[in-house]
Protein backbone atom coordinates (compact mmCIF):
# COMPACT_ATOMS: atom_id res chain seq x y z
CA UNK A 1 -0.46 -12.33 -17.00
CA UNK A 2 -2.56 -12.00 -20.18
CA UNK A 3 -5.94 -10.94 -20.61
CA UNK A 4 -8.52 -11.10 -23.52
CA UNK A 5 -11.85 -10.75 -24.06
CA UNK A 6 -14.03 -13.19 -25.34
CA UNK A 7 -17.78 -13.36 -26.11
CA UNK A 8 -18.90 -17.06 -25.00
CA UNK A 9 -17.53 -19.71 -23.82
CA UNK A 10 -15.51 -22.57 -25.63
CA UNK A 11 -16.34 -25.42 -24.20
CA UNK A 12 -13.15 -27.43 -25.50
CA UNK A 13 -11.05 -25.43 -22.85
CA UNK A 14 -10.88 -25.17 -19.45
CA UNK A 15 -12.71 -22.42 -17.83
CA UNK A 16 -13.44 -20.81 -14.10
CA UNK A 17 -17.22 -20.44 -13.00
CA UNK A 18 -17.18 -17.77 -10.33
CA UNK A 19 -20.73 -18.21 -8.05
CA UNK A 20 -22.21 -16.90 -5.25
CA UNK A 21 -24.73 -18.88 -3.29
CA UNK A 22 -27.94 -17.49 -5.05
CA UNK A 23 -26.57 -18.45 -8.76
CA UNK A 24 -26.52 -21.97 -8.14
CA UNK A 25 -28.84 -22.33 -10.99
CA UNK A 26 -26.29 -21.31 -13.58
CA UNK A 27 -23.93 -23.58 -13.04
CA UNK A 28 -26.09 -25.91 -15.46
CA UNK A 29 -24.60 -24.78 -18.28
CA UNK A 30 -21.31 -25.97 -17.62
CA UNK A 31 -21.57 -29.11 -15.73
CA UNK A 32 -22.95 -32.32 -16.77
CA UNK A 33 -23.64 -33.11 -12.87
CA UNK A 34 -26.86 -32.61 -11.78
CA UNK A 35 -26.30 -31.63 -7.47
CA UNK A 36 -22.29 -30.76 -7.69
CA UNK A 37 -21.09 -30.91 -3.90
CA UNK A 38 -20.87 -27.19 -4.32
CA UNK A 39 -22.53 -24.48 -2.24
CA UNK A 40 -21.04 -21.05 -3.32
CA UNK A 41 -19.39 -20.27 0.19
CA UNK A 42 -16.78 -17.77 -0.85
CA UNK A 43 -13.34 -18.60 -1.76
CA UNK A 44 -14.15 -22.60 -2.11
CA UNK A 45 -13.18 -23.99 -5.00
CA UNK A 46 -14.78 -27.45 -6.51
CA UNK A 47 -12.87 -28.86 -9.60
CA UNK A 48 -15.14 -30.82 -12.37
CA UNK A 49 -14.78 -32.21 -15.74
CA UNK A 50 -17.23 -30.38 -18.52
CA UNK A 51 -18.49 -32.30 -21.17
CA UNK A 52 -15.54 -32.40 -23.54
CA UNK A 53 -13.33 -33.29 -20.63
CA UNK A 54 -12.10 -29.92 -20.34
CA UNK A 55 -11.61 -28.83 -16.07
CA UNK A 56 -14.43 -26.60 -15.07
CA UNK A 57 -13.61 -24.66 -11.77
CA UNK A 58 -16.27 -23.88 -9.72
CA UNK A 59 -15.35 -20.61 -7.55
CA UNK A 60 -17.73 -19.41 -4.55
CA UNK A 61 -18.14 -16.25 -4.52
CA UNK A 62 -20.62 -16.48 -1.12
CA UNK A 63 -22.62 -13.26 -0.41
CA UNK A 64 -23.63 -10.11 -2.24
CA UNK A 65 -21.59 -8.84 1.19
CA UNK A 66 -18.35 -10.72 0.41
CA UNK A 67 -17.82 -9.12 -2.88
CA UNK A 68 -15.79 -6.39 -1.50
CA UNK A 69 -13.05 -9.39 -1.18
CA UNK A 70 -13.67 -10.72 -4.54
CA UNK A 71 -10.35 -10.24 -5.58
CA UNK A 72 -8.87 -12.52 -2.98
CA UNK A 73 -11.31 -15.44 -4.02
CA UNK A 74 -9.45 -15.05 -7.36
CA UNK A 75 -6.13 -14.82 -6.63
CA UNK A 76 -6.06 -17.60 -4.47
CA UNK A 77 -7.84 -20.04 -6.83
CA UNK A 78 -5.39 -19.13 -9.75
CA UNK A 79 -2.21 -18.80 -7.14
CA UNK A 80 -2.93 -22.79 -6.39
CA UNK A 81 -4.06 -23.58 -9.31
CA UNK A 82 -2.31 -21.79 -11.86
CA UNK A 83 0.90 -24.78 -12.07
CA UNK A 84 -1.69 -27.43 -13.71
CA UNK A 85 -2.94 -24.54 -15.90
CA UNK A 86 -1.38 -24.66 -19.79
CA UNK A 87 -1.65 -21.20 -22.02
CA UNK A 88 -5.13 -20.60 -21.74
CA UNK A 89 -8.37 -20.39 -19.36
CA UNK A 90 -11.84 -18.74 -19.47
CA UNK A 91 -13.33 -16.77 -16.93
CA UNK A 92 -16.94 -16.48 -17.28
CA UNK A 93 -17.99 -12.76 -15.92
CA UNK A 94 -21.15 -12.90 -17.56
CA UNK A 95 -22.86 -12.45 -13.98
CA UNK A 96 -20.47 -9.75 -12.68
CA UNK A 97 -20.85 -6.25 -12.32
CA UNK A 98 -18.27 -4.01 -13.51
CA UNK A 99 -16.87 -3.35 -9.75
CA UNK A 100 -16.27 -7.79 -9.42
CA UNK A 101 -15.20 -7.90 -12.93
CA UNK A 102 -12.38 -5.29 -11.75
CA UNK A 103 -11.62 -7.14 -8.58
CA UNK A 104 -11.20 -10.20 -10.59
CA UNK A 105 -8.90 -9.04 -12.61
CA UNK A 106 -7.02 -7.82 -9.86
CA UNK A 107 -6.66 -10.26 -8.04
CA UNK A 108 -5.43 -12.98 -10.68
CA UNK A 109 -3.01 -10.56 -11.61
CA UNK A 110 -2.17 -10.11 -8.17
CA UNK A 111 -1.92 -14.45 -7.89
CA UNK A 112 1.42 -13.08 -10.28
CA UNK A 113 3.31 -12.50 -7.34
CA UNK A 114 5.87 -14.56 -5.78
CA UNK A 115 8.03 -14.05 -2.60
CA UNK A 116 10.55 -15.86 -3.64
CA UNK A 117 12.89 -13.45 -5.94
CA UNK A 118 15.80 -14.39 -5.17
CA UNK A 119 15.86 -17.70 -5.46
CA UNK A 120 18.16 -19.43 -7.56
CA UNK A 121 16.03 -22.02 -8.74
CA UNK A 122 12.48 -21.01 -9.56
CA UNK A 123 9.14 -22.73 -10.39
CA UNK A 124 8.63 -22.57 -14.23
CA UNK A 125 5.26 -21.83 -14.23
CA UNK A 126 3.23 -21.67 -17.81
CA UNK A 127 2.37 -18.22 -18.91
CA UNK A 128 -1.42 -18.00 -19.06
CA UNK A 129 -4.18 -16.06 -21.18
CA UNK A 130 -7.53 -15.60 -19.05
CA UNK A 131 -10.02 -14.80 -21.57
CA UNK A 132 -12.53 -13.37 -19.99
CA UNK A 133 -16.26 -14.02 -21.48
CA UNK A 134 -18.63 -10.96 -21.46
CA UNK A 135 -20.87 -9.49 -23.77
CA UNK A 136 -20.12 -6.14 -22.82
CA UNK A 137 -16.87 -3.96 -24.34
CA UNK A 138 -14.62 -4.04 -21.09
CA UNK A 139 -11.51 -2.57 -22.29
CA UNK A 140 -11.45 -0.16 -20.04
CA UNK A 141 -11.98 -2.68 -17.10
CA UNK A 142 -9.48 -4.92 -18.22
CA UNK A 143 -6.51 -1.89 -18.61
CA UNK A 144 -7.22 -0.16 -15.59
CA UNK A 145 -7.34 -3.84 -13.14
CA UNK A 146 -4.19 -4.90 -14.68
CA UNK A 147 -2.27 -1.50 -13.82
CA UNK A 148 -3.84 -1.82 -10.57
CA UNK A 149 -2.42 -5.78 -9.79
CA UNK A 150 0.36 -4.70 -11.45
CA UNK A 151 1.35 -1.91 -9.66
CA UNK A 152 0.30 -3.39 -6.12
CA UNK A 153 2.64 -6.44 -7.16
CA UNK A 154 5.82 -3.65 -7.72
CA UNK A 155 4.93 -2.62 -4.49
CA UNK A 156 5.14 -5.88 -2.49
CA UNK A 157 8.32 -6.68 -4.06
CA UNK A 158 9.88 -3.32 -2.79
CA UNK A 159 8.52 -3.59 0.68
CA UNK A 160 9.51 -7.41 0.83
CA UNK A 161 13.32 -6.21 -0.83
CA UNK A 162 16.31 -7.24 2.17
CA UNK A 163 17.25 -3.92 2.93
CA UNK A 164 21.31 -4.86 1.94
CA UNK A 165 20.02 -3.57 -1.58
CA UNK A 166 16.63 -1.71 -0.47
CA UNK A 167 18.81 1.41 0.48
CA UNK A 168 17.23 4.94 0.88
CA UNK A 169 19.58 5.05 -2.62
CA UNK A 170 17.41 2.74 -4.37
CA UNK A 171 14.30 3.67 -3.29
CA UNK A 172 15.19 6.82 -5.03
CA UNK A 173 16.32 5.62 -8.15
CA UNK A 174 13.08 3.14 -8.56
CA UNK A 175 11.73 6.05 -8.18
CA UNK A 176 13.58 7.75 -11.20
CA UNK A 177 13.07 4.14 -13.36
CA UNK A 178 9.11 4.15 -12.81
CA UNK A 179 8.77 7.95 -13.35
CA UNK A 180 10.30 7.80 -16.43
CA UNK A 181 8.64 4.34 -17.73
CA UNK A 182 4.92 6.46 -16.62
CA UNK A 183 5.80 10.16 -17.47
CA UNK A 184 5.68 11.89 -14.13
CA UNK A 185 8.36 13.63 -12.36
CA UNK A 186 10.85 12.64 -9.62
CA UNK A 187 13.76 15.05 -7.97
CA UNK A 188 15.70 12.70 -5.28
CA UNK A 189 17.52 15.22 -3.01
CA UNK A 190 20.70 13.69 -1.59
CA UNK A 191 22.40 14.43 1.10
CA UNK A 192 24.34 17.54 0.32
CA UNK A 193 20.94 18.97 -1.12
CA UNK A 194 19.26 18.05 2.10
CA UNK A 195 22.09 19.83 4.62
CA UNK A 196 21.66 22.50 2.02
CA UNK A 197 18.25 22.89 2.94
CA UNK A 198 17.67 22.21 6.53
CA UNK A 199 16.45 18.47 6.33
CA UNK A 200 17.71 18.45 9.71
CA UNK A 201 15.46 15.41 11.46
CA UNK A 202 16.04 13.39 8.56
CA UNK A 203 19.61 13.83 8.74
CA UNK A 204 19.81 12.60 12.47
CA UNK A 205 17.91 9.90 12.08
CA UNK A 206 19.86 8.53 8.96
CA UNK A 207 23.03 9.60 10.50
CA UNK A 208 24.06 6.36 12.06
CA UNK A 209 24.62 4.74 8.69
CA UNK A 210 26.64 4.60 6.07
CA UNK A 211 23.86 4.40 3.59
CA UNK A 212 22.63 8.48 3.41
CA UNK A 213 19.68 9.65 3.66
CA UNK A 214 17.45 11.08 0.63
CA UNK A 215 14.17 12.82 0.19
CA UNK A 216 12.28 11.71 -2.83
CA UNK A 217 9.82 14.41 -5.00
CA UNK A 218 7.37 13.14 -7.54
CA UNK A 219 5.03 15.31 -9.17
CA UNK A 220 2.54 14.24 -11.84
CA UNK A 221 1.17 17.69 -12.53
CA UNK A 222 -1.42 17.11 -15.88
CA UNK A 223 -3.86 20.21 -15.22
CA UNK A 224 -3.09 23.54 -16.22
CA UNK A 225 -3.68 24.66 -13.25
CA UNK A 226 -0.06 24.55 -10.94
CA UNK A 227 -2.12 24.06 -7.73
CA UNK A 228 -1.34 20.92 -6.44
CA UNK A 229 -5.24 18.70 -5.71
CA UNK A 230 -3.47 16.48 -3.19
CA UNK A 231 0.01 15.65 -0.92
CA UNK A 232 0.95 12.80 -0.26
CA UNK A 233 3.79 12.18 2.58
CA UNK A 234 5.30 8.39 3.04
CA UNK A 235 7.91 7.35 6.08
CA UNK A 236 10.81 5.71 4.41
CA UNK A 237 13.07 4.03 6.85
CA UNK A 238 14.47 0.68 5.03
CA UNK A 239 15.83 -0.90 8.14
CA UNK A 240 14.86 -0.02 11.36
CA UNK A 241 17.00 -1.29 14.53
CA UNK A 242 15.62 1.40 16.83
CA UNK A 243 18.78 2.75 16.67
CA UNK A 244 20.50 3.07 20.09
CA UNK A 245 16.88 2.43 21.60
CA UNK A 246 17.47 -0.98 20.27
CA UNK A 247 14.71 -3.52 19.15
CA UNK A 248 14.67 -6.75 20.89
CA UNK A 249 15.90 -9.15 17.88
CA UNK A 250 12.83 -11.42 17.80
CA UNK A 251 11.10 -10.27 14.31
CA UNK A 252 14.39 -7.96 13.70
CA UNK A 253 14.39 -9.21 9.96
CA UNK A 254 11.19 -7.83 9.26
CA UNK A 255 12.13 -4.05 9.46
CA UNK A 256 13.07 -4.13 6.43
CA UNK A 257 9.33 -3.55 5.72
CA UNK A 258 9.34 -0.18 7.79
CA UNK A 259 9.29 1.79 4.11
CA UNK A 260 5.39 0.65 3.89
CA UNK A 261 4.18 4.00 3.70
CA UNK A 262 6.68 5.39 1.29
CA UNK A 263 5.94 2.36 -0.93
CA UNK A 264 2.29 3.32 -1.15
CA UNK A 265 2.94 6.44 -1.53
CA UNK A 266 5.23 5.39 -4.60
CA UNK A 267 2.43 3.23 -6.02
CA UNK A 268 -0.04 5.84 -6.01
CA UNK A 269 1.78 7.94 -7.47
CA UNK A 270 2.74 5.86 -10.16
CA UNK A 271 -0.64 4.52 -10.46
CA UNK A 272 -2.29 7.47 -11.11
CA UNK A 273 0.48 8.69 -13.67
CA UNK A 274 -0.75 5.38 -15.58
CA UNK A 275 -4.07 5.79 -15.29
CA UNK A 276 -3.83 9.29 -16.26
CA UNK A 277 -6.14 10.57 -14.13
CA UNK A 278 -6.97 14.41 -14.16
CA UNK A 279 -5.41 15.39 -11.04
CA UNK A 280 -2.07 17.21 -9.58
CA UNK A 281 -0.54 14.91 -7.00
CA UNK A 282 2.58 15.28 -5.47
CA UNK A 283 4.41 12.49 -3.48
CA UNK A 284 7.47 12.82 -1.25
CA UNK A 285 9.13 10.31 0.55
CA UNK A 286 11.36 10.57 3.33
CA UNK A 287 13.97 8.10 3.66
CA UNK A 288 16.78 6.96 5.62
CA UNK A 289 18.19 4.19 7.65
CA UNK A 290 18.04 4.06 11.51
CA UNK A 291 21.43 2.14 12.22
CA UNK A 292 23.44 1.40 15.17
CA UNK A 293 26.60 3.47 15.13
CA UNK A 294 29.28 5.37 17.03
CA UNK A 295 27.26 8.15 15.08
CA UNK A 296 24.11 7.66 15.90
CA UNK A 297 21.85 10.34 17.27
CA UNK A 298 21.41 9.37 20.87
CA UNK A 299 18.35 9.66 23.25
CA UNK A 300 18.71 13.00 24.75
CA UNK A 301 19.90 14.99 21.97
CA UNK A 302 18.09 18.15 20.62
CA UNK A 303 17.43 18.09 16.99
CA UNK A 304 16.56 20.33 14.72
CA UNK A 305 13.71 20.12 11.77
CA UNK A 306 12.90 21.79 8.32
CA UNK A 307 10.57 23.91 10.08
CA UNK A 308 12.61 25.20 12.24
CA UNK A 309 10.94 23.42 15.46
CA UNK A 310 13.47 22.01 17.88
CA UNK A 311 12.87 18.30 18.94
CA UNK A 312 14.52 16.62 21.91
CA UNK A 313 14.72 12.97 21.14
CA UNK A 314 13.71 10.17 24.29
CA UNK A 315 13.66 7.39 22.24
CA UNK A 316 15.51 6.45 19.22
CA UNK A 317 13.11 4.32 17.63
CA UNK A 318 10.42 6.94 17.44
CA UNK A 319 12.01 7.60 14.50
CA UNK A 320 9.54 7.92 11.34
CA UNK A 321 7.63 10.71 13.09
CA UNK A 322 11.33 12.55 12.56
CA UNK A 323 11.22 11.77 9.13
CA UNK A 324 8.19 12.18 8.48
CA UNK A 325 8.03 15.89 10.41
CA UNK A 326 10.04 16.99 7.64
CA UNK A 327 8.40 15.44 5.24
CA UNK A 328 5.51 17.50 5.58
CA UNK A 329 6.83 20.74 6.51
CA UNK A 330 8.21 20.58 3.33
CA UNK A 331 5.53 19.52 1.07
CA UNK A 332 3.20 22.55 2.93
CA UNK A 333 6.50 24.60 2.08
CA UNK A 334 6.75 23.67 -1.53
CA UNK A 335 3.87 22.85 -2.69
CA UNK A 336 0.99 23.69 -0.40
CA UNK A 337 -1.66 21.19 -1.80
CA UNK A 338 -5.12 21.53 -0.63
CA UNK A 339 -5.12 18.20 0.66
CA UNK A 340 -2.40 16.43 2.56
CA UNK A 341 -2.44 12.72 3.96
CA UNK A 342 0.60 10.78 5.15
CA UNK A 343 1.22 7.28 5.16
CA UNK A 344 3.49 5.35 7.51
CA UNK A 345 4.17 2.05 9.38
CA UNK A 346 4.38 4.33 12.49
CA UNK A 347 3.74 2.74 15.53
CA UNK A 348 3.18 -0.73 17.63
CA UNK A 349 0.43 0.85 19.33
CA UNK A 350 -1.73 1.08 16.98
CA UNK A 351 -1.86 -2.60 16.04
CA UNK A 352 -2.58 -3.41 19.53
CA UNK A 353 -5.63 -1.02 19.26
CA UNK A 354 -7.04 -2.18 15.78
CA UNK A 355 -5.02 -5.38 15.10
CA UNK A 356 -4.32 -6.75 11.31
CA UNK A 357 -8.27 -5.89 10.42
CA UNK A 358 -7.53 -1.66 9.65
CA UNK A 359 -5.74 1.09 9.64
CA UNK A 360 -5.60 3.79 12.14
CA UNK A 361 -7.02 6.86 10.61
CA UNK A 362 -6.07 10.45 12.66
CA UNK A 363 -7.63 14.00 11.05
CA UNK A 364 -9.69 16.74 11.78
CA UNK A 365 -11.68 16.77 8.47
CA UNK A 366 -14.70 15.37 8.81
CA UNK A 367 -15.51 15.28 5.45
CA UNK A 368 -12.13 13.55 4.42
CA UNK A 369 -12.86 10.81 7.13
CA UNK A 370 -16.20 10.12 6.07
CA UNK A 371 -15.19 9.20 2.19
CA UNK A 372 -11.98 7.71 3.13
CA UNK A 373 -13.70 5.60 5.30
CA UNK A 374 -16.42 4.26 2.74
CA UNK A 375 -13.57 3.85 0.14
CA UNK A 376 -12.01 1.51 2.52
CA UNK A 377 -15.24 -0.86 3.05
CA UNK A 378 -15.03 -0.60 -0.22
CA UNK A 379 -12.07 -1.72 -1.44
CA UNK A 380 -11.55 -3.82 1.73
CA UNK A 381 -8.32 -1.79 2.91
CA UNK A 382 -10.10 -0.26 6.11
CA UNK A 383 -9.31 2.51 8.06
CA UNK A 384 -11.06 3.60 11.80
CA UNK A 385 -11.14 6.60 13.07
CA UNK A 386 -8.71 7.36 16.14
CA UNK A 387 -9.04 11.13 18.08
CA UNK A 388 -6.41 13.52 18.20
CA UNK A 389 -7.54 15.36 21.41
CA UNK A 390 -5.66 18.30 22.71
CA UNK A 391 -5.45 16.71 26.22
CA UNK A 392 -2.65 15.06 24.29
CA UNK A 393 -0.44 17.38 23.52
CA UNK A 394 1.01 17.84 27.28
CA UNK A 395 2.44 13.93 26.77
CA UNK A 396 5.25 16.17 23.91
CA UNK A 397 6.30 18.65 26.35
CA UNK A 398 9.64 18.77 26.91
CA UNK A 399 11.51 21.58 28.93
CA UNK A 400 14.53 21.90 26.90
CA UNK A 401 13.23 21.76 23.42
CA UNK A 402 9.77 22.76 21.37
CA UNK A 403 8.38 18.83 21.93
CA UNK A 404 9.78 15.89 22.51
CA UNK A 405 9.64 12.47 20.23
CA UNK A 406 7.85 9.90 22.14
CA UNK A 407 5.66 10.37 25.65
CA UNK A 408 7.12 7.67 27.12
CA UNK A 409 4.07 6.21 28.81
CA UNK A 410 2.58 2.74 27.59
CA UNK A 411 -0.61 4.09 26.76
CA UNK A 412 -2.45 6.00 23.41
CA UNK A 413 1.45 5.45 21.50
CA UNK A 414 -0.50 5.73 17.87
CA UNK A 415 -2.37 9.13 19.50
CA UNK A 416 0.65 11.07 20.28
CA UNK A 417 2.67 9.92 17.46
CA UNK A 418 -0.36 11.45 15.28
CA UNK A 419 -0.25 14.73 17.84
CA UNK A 420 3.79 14.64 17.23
CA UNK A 421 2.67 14.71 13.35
CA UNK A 422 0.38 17.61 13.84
CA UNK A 423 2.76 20.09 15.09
CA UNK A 424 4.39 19.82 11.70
CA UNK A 425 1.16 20.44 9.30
CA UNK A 426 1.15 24.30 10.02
CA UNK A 427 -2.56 24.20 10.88
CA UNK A 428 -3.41 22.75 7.80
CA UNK A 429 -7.14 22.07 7.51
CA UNK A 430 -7.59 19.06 4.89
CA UNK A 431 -4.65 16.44 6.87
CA UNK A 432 -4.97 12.95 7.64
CA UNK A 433 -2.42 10.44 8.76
CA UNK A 434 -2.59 6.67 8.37
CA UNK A 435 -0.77 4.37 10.50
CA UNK A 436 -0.77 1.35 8.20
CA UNK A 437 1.38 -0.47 11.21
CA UNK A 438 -0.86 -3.64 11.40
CA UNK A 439 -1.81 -3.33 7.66
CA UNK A 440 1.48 -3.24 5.59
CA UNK A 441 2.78 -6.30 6.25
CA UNK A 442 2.08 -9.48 7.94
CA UNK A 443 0.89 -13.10 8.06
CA UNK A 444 0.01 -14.36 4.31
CA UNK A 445 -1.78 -17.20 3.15
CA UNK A 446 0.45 -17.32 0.05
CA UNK A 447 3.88 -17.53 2.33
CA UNK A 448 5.25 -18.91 5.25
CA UNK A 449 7.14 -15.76 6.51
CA UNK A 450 5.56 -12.14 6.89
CA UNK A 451 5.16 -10.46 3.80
CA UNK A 452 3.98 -7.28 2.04
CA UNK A 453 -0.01 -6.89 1.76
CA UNK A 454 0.16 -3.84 -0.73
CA UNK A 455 -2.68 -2.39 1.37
CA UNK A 456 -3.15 1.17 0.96
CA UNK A 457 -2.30 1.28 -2.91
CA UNK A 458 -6.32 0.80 -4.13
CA UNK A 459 -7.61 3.27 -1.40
CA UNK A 460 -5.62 5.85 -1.93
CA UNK A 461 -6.19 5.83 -5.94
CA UNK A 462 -9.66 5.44 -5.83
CA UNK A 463 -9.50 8.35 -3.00
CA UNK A 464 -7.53 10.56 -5.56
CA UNK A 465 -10.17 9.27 -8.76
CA UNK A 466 -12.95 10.65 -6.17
CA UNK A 467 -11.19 14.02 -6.20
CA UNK A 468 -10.43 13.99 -9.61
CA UNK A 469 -13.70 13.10 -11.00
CA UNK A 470 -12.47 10.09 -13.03
C-alpha cells in the first residue's frame, strides 16, 4: 500500500467519505443526492456516483464510542472493495482526529493482508495510492500507521505459517532477517548453547522432535543507559500435539498458531526498533516443538529448569509454561529489566473464562494493570484482570519435585498456569503475564478457516511509547 497526502479533494477520482452518525451534514459536499439511504452505523458502507461520475464511498463510522475500532471499519471496506479499485483513491480525514486518522491508516494497510500465501494462483489485485486529504502536515501519522499495519501484517503471516517450514529454526532466523533490516540485535542460542547453559525445560519439551529447540535474544538498546526499561518473554512452540498427553485431532491443524506470544513479542520488538522509540527493550523467545516421539519427555518425569527448580511433569501438553519458565529466569538472569511481561497462547481455560472478547491479564502491580488496561480499551486489544491468589499455589505441589506442571483439576487452569509462571520471576515486582489464548487466533471475517488476529502487537507498543515518553 501507498500513501500520500493531499490537501482537497479531486473530484474527478474516486474517493472514501468516512462518517459517523452526527456528520450527516457533510456528506453534501460530495453527493449530488439529497437523503442518501445512509445512516452512519459503523462499518456500513453505501456506494454512490459524485458528480463527475467518479464512485464516492460512504463509510459509517457510528459513534464517538466505536472509534476505538475504526481501523476495522477501514480495512474491511478497502479488503472488499479494493479489486474494483484502479491506482488511486482519496480518503477524506478532514473530520478525524489524529488518533482515527492513525487507525485508518492502519487498518487499510492491514486490508494488505491475505491468507492465502501459498497459493499457486493468486488474485492480481491493482496496487493502490490512498491519498489522504487533510489540511494538517501528517507525516508523522502516516509513517508511524504504516509501520504499525505493516508490522502486524508480518506477524499474521508468521503465526498463520504451516509449521513444516515455521520451525523453532526459522523463527530464529526471521528473527536475524528483521533485526538486521531495523537495526536491533538478535543472538539465537541453539541447542548446544542451550545444554551449555542449563535450558533444561526447554530442552524436554523440544526433545521429542527432530526440529531443536532455540532461544531467541533481541535487544534494541538506544539509551546510554545499559539498564534494560522493559522484558519481554514470548512462548514459542510451532506445533503443539500435546506431546504424549495427546490432543484430540479435531482443530489439530491449528497449533501451528501456538507461537502467538513469541510472534508479538517479535513484532514489538521490531516495531519499536522502527519507530525508534527511546527505550531499552529486550525480547526473548522460547521456542521448540512439542512432538510425539520415542523421545519424548513423558508424564511423570522430573525435569530440570534454568533456575535450577525441579519440575515433575503430569501432563505433557502443559508445555509453554516449561518454556516459558526458562524464558524468564533467564531474562531476570541476564538482563534484569525493571519491567517484565510475558506473552503466550497458554491455556484453554482461559478462553472459557473470557472468550474471544480479551485477554487474561495476571500481575501484582497495580499500577501496570491499571495502564495496561486503559491501553487496551484503547486500542481495542483488551485485557481483564484475573487473581493470582496464594490459595493457589497448593494445586503445584508435588512430593517428588519443587512443583509440578499442571493441577490436574478442571477448574481456575489459566490461574495456576499464571501461579506455575510466578515461581520463575524471582519475586520480581513489575511482572505481568498475558494469556492471549482466545485472542491470537481465531474466527475472521476476512477467511473461512481460523487465522492470526495480530492482537497484542498495538498494546504492547503503545505500552512501551507510555514508558518511553514518545
Amino acid at each position: 500500500m501507498i500513501f500520500k497526502h493531499v490537501s482537497k479533494v479531486n473530484t474527478n477520482q474516486d474517493v472514501i467519505v468516512p462518517c459517523r452518525k452526527d456528520q450527516l451534514e457533510h456528506l453534501k459536499q460530495f453527493i449530488t443526492i439529497e437523503k442518501p439511504d445512509f445512516d452512519g452505523e459503523f462499518s456500513t458502507v453505501q456506494m454512490l456516483y459524485g458528480a463527475e461520475g467518479n464512485r464516492v464511498y460512504l463509510l459509517g463510522l457510528g459513534e464517538e464510542k466505536d472509534a476505538v475500532k475504526i481501523d476495522e471499519a477501514f480495512r474491511k471496506l478497502s479488503f472488499d472493495h479494493k479489486k474494483y479499485w484502479k491506482t488511486a483513491i482519496q480518503v477524506v480525514a478532514t473530520d478525524l482526529s489524529d488518533a482515527e486518522l492513525q487507525k485508518a491508516i492502519i487498518g487499510l494497510e492491514m486490508s494488505a493482508y491475505e491468507i492465502g500465501t501459498f497459493k499457486t494462483k493468486k488474485d492480481e489485485v491493482n496496487a493502490i495510492t490512498f491519498e489522504i486529504v487533510n489540511s494538517k502536515d501528517i507525516t508523522t501519522i502516516l509513517e508511524e500507521a504504516k509501520a504499525i499495519g505493516a508490522t502486524i501484517n508480518r506477524i499474521k503471516t508468521l503465526v498463520d505459517a504451516p509449521a513444516n517450514q515455521k520451525t523453532p529454526e526459522f523463527l530464529g532466523q526471521w528473527a536475524k532477517d528483521s533485526a538486521t533490516d531495523s537495526n536491533y540485535k538478535c543472538t539465537v542460542l541453539d541447542e548446544k548453547e542451550l545444554k551449555a547453559q542449563g535450558f533444561n525445560a526447554v530442552l524436554s519439551v523440544g526433545q521429542g522432535s527432530v526440529n531443536p529447540p532455540v532461544v531467541i535474544v533481541t535487544e534494541y538498546m538506544p539509551k546510554k543507559d545499559s539498564a534494560v526499561d522493559i522484558g519481554l518473554v514470548g512462548k514459542g512452540i510451532t506445533f503443539d500435539t500435546g506431546g504424549l498427553s495427546i490432543k484430540p485431532s479435531t482443530n489439530l491443524h491449528y497449533m501451528k498458531s501456538d507461537m502467538g506470544g513469541a510472534a508479538v513479542v517479535l513484532g514489538v520488538v521490531e516495531l519499536v526498533a522502527k519507530l525508534k522509540l527511546n527505550v531499552n527493550l529486550v525480547g526473548i523467545v522460547a521456542s521448540a516443538e512439542n512432538a510425539v516421539d520415542s523421545n519424548s519427555y513423558r508424564p511423570g518425569d522430573v525435569i530440570d529448569s534454568y533456575s535450577g527448580k525441579t519440575i515433575e511433569i503430569i501432563d505433557t501438553d502443559a508445555e509453554g509454561r516449561l518454556v516459558l519458565a526458562d524464558g524468564l529466569s533467564y531474562m531476570i538472569k541476564a538482563f534484569q529489566p525493571k519491567q517484565l511481561i510475558d506473552l503466550a497462547t497458554l491455556t484453554g481455560s482461559v478462553v472459557q473464562t473470557l472468550g474471544y472478547s480479551a485477554a487474561g491479564m495476571f500481575t501484582n502491580n497495580t499500577q501496570m494493570a491499571e495502564k495496561l488496561s486503559k491501553i487496551g480499551f484503547d486500542t481495542n486489544e483488551r485485557v481483564w484482570p484475573l487473581p493470582l491468589f496464594a490459595d493457589y499455589e497448593s494445586d503445584l505441589h508435588s512430593d517428588i519435585a519443587d512443583l509440578r506442571n499442571f493441577s490436574g483439576k478442571p477448574v481456575a487452569g489459566a490461574i495456576t498456569a499464571a501461579k506455575f509462571l510466578e515461581a520463575f520471576t524471582d519475586e520480581h515486582k513489575a511482572w505481568m503475564h498475558l494469556d492471549i489464548a482466545g485472542v491470537s487466533f481465531g474466527d475472521s471475517p476476512y477467511s473461512k478457516m481460523k487465522s492470526a488476529s495480530g492482537f497484542g502487537v498495538q498494546l504492547i507498543t503503545n505500552y512501551i511509547k507510555e514508558i518511553a515518553g514518545n
